[in-house]
N, C-alpha and C. Protein backbone atom coordinates (compact mmCIF):
# COMPACT_ATOMS: atom_id res chain seq x y z
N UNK A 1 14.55 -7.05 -6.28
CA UNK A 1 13.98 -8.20 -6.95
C UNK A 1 13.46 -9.17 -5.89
N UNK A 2 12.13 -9.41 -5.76
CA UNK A 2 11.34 -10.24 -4.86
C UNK A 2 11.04 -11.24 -5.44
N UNK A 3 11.65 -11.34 -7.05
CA UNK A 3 10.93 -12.74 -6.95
C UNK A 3 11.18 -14.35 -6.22
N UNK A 4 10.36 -15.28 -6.43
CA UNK A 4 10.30 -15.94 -5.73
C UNK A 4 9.59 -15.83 -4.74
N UNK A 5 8.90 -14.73 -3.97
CA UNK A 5 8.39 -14.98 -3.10
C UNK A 5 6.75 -15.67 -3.11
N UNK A 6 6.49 -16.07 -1.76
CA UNK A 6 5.40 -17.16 -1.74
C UNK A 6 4.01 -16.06 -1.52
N UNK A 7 3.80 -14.84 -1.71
CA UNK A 7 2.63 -14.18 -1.62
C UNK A 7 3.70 -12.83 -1.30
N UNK A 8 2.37 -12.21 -0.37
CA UNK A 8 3.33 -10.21 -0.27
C UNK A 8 3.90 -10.35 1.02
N UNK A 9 4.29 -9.49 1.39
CA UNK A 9 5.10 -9.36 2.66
C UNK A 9 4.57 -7.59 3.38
N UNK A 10 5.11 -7.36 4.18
CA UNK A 10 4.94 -6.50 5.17
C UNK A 10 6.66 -5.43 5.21
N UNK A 11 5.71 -4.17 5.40
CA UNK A 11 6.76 -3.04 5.92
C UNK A 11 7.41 -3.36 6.78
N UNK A 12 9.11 -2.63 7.13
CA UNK A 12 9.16 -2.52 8.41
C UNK A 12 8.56 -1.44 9.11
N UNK A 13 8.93 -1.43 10.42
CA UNK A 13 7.92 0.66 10.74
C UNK A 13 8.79 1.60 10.38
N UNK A 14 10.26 1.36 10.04
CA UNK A 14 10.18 2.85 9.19
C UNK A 14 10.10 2.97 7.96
N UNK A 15 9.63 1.49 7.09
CA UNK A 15 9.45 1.81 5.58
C UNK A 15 10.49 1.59 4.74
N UNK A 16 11.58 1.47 5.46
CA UNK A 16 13.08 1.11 4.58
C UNK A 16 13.34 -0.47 3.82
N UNK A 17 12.20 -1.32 4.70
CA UNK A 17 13.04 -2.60 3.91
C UNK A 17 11.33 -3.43 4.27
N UNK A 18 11.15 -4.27 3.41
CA UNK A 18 10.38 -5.51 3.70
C UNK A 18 10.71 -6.78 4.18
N UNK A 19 9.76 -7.48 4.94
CA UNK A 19 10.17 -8.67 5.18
C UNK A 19 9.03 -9.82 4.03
N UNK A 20 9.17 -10.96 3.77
CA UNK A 20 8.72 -11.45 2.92
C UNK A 20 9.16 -13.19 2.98
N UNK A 21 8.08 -14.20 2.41
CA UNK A 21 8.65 -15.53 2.72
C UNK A 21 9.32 -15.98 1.40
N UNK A 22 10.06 -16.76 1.60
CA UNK A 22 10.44 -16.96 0.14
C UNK A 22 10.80 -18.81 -0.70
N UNK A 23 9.54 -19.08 -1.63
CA UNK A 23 9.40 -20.23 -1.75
C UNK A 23 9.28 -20.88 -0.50
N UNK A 24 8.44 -20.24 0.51
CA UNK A 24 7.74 -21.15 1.71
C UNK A 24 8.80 -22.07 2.82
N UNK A 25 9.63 -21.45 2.40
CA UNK A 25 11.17 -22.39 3.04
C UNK A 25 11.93 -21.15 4.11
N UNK A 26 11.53 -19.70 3.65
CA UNK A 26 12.72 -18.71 4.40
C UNK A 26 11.99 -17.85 4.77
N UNK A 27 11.83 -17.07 5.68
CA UNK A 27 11.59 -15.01 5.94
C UNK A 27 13.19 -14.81 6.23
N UNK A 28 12.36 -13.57 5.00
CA UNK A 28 13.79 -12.48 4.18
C UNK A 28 13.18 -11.37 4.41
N UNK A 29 14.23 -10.69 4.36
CA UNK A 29 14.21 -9.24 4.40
C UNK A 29 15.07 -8.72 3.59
N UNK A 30 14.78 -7.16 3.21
CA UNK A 30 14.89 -6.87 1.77
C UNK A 30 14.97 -5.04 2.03
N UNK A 31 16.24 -4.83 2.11
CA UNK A 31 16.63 -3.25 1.79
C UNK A 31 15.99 -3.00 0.44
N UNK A 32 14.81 -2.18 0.87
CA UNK A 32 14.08 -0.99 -0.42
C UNK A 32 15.46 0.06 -1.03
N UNK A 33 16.19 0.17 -0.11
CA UNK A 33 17.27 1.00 -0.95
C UNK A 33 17.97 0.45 -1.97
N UNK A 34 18.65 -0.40 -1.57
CA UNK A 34 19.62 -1.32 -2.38
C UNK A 34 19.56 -2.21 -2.73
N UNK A 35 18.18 -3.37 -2.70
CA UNK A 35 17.82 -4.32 -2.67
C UNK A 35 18.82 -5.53 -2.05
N UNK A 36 19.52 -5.26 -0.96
CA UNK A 36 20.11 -6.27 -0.28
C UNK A 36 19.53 -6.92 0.53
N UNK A 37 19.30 -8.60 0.45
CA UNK A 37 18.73 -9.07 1.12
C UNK A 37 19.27 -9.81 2.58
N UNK A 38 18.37 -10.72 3.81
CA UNK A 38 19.14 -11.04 5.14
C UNK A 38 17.85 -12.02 5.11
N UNK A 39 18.29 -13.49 5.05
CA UNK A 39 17.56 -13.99 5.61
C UNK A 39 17.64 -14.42 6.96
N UNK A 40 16.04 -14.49 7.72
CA UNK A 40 16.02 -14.07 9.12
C UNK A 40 15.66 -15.43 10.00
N UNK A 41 14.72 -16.34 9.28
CA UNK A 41 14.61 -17.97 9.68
C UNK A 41 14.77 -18.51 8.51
N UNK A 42 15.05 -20.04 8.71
CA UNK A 42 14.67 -21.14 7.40
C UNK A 42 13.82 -22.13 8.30
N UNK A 43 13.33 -23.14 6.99
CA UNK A 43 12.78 -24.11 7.53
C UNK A 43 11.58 -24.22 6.78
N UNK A 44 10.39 -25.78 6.37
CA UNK A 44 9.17 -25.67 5.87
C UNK A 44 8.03 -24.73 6.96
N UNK A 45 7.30 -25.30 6.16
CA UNK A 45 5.71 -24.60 6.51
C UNK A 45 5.92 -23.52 7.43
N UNK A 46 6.33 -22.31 6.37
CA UNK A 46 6.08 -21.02 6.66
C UNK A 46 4.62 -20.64 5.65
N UNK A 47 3.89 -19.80 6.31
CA UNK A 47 2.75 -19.30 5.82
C UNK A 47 3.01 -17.76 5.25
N UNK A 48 2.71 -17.26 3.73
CA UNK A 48 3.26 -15.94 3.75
C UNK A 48 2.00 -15.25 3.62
N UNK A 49 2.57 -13.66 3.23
CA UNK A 49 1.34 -12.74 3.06
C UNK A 49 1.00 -12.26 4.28
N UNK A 50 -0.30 -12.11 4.42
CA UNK A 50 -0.86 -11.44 5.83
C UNK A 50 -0.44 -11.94 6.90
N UNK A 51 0.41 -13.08 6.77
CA UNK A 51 1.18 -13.26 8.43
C UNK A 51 1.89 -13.37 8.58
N UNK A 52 2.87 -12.05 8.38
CA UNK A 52 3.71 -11.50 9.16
C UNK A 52 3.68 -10.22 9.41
N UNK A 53 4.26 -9.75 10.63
CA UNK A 53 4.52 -8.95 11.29
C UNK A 53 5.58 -8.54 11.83
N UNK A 54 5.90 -6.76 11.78
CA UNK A 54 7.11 -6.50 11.96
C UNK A 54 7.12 -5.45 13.22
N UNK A 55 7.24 -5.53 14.19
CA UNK A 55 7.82 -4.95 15.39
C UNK A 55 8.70 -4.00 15.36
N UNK A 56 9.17 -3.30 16.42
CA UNK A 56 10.64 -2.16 16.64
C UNK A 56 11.51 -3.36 16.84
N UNK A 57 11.30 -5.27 17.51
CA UNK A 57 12.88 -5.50 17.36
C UNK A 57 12.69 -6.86 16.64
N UNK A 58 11.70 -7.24 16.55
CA UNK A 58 11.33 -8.69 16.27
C UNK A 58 10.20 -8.40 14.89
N UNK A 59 10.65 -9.80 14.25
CA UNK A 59 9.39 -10.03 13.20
C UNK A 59 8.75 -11.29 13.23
N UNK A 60 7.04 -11.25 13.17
CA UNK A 60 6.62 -12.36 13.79
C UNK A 60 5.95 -13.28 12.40
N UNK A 61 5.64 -14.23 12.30
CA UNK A 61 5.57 -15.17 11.20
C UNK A 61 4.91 -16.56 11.84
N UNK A 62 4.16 -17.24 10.38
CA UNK A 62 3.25 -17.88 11.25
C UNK A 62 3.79 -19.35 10.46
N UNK A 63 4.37 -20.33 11.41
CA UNK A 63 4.94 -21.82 10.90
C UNK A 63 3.90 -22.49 11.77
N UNK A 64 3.56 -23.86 10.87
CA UNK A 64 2.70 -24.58 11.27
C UNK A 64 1.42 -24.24 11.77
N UNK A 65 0.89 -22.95 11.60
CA UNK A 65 -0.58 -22.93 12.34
C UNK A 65 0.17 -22.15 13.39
N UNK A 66 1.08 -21.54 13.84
CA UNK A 66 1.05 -20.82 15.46
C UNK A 66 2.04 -19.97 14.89
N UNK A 67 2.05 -18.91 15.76
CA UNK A 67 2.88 -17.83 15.82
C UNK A 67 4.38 -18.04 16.53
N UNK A 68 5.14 -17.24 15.52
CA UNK A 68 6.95 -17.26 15.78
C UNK A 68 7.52 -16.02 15.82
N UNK A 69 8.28 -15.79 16.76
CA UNK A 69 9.01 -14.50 16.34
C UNK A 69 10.56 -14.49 16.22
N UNK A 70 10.95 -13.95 15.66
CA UNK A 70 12.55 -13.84 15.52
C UNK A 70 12.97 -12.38 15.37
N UNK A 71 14.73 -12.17 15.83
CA UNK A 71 14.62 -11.11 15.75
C UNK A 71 15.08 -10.40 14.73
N UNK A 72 14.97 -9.16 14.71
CA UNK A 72 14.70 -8.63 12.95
C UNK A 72 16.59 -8.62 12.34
N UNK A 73 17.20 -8.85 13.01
CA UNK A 73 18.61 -9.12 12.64
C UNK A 73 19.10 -10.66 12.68
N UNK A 74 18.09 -11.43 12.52
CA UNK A 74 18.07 -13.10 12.50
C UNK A 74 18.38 -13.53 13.89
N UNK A 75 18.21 -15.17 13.77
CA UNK A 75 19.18 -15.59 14.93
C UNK A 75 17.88 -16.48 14.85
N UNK A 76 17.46 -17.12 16.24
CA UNK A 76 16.66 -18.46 16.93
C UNK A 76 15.50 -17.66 16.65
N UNK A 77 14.17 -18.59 16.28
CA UNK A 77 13.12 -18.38 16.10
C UNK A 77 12.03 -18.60 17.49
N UNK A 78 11.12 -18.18 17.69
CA UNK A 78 10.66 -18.54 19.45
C UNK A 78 9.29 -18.98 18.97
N UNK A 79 9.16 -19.86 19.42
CA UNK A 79 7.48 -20.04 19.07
C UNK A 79 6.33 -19.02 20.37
N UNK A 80 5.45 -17.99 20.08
CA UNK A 80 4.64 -17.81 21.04
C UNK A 80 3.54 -18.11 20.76
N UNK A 81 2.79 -18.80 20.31
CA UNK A 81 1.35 -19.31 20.19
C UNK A 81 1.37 -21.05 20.06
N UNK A 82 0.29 -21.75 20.67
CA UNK A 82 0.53 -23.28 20.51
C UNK A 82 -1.10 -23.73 20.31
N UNK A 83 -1.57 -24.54 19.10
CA UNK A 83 -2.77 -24.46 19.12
C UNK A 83 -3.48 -24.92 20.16
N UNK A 84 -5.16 -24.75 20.42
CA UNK A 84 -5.74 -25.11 21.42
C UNK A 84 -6.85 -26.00 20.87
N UNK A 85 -6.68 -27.09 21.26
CA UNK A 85 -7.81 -27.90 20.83
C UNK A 85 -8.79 -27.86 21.57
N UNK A 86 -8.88 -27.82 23.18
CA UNK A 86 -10.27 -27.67 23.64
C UNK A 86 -11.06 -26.49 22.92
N UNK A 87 -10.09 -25.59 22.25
CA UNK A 87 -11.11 -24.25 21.82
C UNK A 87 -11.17 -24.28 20.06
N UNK A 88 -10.94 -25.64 19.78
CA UNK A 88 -11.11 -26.03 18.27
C UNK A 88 -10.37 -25.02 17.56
N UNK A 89 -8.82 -24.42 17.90
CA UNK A 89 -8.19 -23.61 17.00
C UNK A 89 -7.12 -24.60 15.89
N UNK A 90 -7.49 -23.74 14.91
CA UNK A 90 -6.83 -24.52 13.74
C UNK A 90 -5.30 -23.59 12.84
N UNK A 91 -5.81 -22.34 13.31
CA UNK A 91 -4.62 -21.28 12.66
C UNK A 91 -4.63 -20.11 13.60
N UNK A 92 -2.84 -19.62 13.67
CA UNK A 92 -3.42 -18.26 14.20
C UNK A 92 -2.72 -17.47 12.72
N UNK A 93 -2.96 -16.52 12.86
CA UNK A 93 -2.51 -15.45 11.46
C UNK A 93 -2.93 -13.92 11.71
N UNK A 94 -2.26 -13.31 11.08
CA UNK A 94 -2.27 -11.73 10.99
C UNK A 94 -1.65 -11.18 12.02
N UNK A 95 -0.62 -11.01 12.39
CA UNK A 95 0.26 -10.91 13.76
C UNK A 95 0.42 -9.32 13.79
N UNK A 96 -0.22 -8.42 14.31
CA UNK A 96 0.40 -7.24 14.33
C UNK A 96 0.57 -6.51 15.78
N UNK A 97 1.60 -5.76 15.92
CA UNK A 97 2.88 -5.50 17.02
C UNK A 97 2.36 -3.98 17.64
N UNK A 98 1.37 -4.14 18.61
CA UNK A 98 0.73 -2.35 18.91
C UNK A 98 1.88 -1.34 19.35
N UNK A 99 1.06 -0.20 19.47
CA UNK A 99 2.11 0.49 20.43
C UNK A 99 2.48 0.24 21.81
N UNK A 100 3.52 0.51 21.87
CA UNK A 100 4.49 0.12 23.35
C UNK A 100 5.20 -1.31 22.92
N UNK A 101 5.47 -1.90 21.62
CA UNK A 101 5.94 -2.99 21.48
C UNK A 101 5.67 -4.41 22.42
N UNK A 102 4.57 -4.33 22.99
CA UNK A 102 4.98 -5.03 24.28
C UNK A 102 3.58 -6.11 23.79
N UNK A 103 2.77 -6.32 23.15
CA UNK A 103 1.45 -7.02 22.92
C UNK A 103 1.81 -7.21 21.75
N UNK A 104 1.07 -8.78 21.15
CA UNK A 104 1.04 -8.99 19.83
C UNK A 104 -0.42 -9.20 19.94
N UNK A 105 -0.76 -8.64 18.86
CA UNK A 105 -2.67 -9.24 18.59
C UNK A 105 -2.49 -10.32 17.00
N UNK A 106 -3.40 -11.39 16.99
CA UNK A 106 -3.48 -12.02 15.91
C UNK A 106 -5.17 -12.47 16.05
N UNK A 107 -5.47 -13.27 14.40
CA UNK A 107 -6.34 -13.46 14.42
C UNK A 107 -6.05 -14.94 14.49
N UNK A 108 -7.40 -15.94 15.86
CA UNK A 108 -7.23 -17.50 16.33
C UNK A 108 -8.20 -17.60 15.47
N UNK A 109 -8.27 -18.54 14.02
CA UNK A 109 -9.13 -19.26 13.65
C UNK A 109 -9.49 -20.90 13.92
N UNK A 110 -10.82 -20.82 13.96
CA UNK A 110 -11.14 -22.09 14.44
C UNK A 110 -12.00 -22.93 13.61
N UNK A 111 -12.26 -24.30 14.40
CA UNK A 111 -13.11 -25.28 13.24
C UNK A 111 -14.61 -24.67 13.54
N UNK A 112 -15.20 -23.91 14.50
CA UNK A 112 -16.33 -23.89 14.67
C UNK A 112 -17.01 -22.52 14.20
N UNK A 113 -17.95 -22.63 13.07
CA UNK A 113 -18.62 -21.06 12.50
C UNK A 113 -18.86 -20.12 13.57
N UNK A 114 -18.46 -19.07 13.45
CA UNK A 114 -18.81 -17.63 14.62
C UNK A 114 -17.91 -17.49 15.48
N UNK A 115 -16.70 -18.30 15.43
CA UNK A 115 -16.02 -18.90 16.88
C UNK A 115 -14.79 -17.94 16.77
N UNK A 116 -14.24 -17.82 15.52
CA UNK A 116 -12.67 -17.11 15.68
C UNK A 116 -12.83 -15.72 15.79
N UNK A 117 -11.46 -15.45 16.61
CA UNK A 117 -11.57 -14.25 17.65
C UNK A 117 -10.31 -13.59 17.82
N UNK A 118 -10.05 -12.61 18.36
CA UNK A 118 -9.16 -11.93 17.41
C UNK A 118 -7.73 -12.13 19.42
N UNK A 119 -6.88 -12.54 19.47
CA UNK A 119 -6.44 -12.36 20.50
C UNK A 119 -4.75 -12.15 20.78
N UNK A 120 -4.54 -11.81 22.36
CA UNK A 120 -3.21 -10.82 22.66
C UNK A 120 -2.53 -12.34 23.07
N UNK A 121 -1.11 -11.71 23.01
CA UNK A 121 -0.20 -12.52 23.97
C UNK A 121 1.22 -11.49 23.73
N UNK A 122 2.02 -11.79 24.83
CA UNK A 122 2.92 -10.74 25.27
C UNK A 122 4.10 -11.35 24.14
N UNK A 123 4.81 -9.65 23.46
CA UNK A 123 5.47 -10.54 22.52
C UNK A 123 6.94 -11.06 22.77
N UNK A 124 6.86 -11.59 24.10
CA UNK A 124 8.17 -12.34 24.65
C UNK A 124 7.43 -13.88 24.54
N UNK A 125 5.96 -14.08 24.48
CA UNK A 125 5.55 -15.16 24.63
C UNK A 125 4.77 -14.95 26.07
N UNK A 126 3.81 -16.01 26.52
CA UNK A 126 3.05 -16.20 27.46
C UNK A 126 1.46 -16.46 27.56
N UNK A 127 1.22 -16.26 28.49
CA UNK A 127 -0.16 -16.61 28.13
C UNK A 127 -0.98 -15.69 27.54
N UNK A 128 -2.27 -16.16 26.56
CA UNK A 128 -2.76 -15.73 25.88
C UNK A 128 -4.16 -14.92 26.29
N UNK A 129 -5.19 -14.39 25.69
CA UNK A 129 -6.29 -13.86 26.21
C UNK A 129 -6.73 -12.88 25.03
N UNK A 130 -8.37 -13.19 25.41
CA UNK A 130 -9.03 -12.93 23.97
C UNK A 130 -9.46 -11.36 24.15
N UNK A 131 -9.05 -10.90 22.72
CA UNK A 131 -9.49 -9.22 22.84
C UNK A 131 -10.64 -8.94 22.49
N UNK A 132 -11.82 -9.53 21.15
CA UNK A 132 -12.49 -9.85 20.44
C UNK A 132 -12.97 -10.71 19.85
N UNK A 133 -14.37 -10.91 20.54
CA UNK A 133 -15.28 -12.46 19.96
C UNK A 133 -15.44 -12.35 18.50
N UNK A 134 -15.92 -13.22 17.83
CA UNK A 134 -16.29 -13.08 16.18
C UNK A 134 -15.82 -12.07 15.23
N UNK A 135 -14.22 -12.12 15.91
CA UNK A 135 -13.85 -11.43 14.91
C UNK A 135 -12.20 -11.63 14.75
N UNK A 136 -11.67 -11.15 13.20
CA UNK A 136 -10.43 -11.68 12.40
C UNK A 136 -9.51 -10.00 12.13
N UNK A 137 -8.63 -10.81 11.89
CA UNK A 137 -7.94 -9.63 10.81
C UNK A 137 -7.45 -8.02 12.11
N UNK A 138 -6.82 -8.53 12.52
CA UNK A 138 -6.49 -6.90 13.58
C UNK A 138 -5.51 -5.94 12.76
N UNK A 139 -6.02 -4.79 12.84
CA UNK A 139 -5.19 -3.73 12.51
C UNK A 139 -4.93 -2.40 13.14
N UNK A 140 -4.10 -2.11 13.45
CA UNK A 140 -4.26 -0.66 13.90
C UNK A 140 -4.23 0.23 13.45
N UNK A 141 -5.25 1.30 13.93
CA UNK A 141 -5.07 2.63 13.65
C UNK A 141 -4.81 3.88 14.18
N UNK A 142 -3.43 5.10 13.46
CA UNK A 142 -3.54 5.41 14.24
C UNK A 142 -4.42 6.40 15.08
N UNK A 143 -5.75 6.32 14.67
CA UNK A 143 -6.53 7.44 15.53
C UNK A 143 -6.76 6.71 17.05
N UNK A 144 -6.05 5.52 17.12
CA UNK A 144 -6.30 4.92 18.35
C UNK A 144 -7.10 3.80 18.31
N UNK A 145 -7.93 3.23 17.14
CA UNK A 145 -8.66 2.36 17.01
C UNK A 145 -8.19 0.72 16.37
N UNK A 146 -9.18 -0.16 16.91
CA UNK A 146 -8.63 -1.33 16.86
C UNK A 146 -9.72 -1.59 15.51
N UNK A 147 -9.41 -1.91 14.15
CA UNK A 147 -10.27 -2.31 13.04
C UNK A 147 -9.89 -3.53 12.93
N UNK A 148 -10.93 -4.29 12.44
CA UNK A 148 -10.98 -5.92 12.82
C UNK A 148 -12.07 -6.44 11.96
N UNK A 149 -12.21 -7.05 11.03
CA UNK A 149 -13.40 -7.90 10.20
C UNK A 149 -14.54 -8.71 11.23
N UNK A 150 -15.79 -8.67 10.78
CA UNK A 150 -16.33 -9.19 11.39
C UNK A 150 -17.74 -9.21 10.11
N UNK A 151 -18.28 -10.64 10.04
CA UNK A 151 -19.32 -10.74 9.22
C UNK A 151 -19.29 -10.12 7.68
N UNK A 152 -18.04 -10.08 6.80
CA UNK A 152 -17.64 -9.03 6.06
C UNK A 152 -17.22 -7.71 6.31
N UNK A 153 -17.45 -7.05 7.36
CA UNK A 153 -18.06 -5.84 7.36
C UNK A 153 -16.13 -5.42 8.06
N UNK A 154 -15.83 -3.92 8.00
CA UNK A 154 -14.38 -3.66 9.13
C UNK A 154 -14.98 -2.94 9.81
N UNK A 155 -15.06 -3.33 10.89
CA UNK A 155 -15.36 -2.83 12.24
C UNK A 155 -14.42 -1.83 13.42
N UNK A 156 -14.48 -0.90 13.81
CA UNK A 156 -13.69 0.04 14.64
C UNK A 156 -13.80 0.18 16.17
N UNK A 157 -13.05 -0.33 17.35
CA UNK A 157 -13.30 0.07 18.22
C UNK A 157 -12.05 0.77 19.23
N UNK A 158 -12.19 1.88 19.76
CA UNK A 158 -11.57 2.68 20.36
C UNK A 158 -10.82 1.03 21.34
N UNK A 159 -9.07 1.21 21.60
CA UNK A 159 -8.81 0.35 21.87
C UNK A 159 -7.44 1.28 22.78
N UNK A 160 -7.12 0.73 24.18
CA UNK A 160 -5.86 0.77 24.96
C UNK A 160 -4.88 0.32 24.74
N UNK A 161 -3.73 0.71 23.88
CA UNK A 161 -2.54 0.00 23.82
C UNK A 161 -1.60 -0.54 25.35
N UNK A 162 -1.75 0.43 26.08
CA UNK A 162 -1.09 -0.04 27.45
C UNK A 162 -1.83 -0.85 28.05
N UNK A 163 -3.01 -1.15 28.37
CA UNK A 163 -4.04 -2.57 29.42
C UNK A 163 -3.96 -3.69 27.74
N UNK A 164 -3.70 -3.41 26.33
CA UNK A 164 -4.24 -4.62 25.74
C UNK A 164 -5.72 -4.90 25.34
N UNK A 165 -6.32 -3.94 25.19
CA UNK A 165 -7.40 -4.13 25.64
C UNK A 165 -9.03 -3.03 25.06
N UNK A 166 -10.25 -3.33 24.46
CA UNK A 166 -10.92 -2.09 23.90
C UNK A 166 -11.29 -1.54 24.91
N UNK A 167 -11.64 0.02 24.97
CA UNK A 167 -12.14 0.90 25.36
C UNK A 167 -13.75 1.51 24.66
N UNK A 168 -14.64 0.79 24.82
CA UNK A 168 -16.07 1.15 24.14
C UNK A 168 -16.52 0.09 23.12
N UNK A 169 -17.33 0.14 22.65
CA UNK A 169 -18.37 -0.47 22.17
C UNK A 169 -17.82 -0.24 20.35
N UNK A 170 -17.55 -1.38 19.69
CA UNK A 170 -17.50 -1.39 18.53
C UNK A 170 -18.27 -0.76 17.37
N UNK A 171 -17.64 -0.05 16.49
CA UNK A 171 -19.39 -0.01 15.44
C UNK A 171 -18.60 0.07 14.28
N UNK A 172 -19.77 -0.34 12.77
CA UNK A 172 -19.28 -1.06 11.83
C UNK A 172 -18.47 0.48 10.83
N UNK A 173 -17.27 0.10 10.35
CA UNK A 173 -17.22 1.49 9.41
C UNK A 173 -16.94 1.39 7.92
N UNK A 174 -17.01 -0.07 7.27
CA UNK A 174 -16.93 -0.27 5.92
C UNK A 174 -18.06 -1.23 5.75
N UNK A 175 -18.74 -1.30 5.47
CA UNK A 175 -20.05 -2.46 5.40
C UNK A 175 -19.73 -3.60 4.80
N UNK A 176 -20.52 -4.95 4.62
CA UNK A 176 -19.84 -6.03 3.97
C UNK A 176 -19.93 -5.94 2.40
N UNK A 177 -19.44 -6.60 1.88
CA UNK A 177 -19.12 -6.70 0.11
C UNK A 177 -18.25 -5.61 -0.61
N UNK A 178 -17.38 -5.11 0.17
CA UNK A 178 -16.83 -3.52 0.23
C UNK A 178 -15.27 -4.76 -0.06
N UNK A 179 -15.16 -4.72 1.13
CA UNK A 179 -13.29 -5.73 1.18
C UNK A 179 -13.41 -6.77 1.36
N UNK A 180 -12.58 -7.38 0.14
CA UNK A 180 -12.54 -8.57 -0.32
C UNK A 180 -11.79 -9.59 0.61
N UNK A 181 -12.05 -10.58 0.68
CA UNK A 181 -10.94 -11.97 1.26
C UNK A 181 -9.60 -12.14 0.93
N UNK A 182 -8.60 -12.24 1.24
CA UNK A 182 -7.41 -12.60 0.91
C UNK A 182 -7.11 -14.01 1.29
N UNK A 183 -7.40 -14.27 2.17
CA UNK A 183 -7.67 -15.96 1.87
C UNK A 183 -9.04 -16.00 3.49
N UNK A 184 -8.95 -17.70 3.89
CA UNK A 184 -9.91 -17.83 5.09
C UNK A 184 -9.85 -16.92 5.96
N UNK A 185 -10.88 -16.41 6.61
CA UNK A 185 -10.64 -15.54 7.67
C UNK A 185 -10.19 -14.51 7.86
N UNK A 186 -9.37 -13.61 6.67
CA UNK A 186 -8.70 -12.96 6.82
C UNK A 186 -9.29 -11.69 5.77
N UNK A 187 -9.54 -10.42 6.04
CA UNK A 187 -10.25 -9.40 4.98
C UNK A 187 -8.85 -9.05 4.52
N UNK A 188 -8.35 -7.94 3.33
CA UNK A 188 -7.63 -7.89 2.59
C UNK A 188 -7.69 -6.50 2.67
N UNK A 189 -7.15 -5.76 3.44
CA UNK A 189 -6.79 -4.37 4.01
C UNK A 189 -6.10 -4.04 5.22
N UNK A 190 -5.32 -2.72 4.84
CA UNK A 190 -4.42 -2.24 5.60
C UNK A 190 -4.06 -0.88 5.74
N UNK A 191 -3.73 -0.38 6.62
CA UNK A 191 -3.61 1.01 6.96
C UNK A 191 -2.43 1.70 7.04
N UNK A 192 -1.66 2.68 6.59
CA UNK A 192 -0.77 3.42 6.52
C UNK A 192 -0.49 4.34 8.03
N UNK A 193 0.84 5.00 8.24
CA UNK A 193 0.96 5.44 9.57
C UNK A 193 0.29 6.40 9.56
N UNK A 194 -0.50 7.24 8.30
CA UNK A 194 -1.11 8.62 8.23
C UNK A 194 -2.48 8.58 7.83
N UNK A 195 -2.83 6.96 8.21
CA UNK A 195 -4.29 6.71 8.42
C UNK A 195 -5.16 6.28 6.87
N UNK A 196 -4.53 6.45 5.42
CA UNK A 196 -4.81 5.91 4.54
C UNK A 196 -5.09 4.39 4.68
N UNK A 197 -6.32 4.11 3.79
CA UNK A 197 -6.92 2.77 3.71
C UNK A 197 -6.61 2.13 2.22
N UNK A 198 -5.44 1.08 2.73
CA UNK A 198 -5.37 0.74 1.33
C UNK A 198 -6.38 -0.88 1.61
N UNK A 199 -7.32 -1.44 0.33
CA UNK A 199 -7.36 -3.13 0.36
C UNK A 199 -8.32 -3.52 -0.86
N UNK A 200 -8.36 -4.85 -0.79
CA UNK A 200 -8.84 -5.47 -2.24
C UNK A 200 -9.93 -5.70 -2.24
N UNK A 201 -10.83 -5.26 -3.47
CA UNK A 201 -12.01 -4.99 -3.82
C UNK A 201 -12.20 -6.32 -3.71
């Protein structure tokens, strides 16, 4: 029983339990077996739905506009993202955890049209650095590719989990008016470990 919660929530990676916000005050987590729940932070202005993210040890969640992680058996919450005003950022969101656990990618939205961009930071925290100009929404796939919204459209580019980093030249593979918005900035699709495309018309 999920109710109460403030939008959807996210798998863990082996599929056994969700994490989820609840009435905008908690991230919970939630045995699919037994429905036993653990809550993992409290506190206001948690953002739910597409931002969060669940790691092999940590789950990351987005309070106030920046990225948090905690670890997936509770305890202190860490802030790793802090907004940037010289670069007019207003939100980061969509936090997802590549392979080698060691990079978080999110999408930095900003006040300025064309501007938000999709970027890494190490998920102990640190400094940050941009993976992708004019573009939102990171996901992985696993054929190795980094899919990412851009202009409506989901875009694919062959991407390095160990440097952080793409490998080649992007090109478009769902065209725009295809996947829908889930809210600002953010397209409304997601990928399974066996490469299925699930998202909202």
């Amino acid at each position: 029983d999920v109710s109460g919660t403030s939008g959807g929530g996210v798998f863990s990676p082996d599929s056994r339990e969700m994490a989820f916000i609840s009435n905008f005050t908690a991230l919970t987590r939630i045995s699919l077996a037994d429905g036993q729940t653990r809550v993992l932070a409290t506190g206001g202005d948690f953002v739910s739905g597409v931002n969060i993210g669940w790691g092999a040890a940590a789950v990351l969640f987005t309070r106030g506009g920046t990225l948090w992680s905690v670890p997936e058996a509770g305890g202190e919450g860490r802030q790793l993202t802090t907004l940037d005003a010289g670069r007019e950022d207003v939100f980061h969101a969509d936090p997802i955890v590549i392979p080698g656990d060691r990079t978080v990618l999110f999408s930095c939205l900003t006040r300025v049209p064309g501007t938000d961009r999709i970027e890494a930071v190490p998920a102990g925290g640190g400094q940050r650095s941009v993976v992708v100009e004019r573009a939102t929404t990171p996901v992985w796939s696993p054929t190795g590719h980094l899919l990412f919204a851009r202009d409506g459209a989901v875009w694919a580019v062959p991407f390095d989990p160990a440097a952080g980093a793409p490998r080649g030249s992007a090109v478009p593979v769902i065209p725009a008016g295809i996947v829908g918005n889930v809210r600002w900035g953010s397209l409304g699709f997601q990928l399974s470990t066996n490469g299925t495309l699930l998202f909202v018309p």
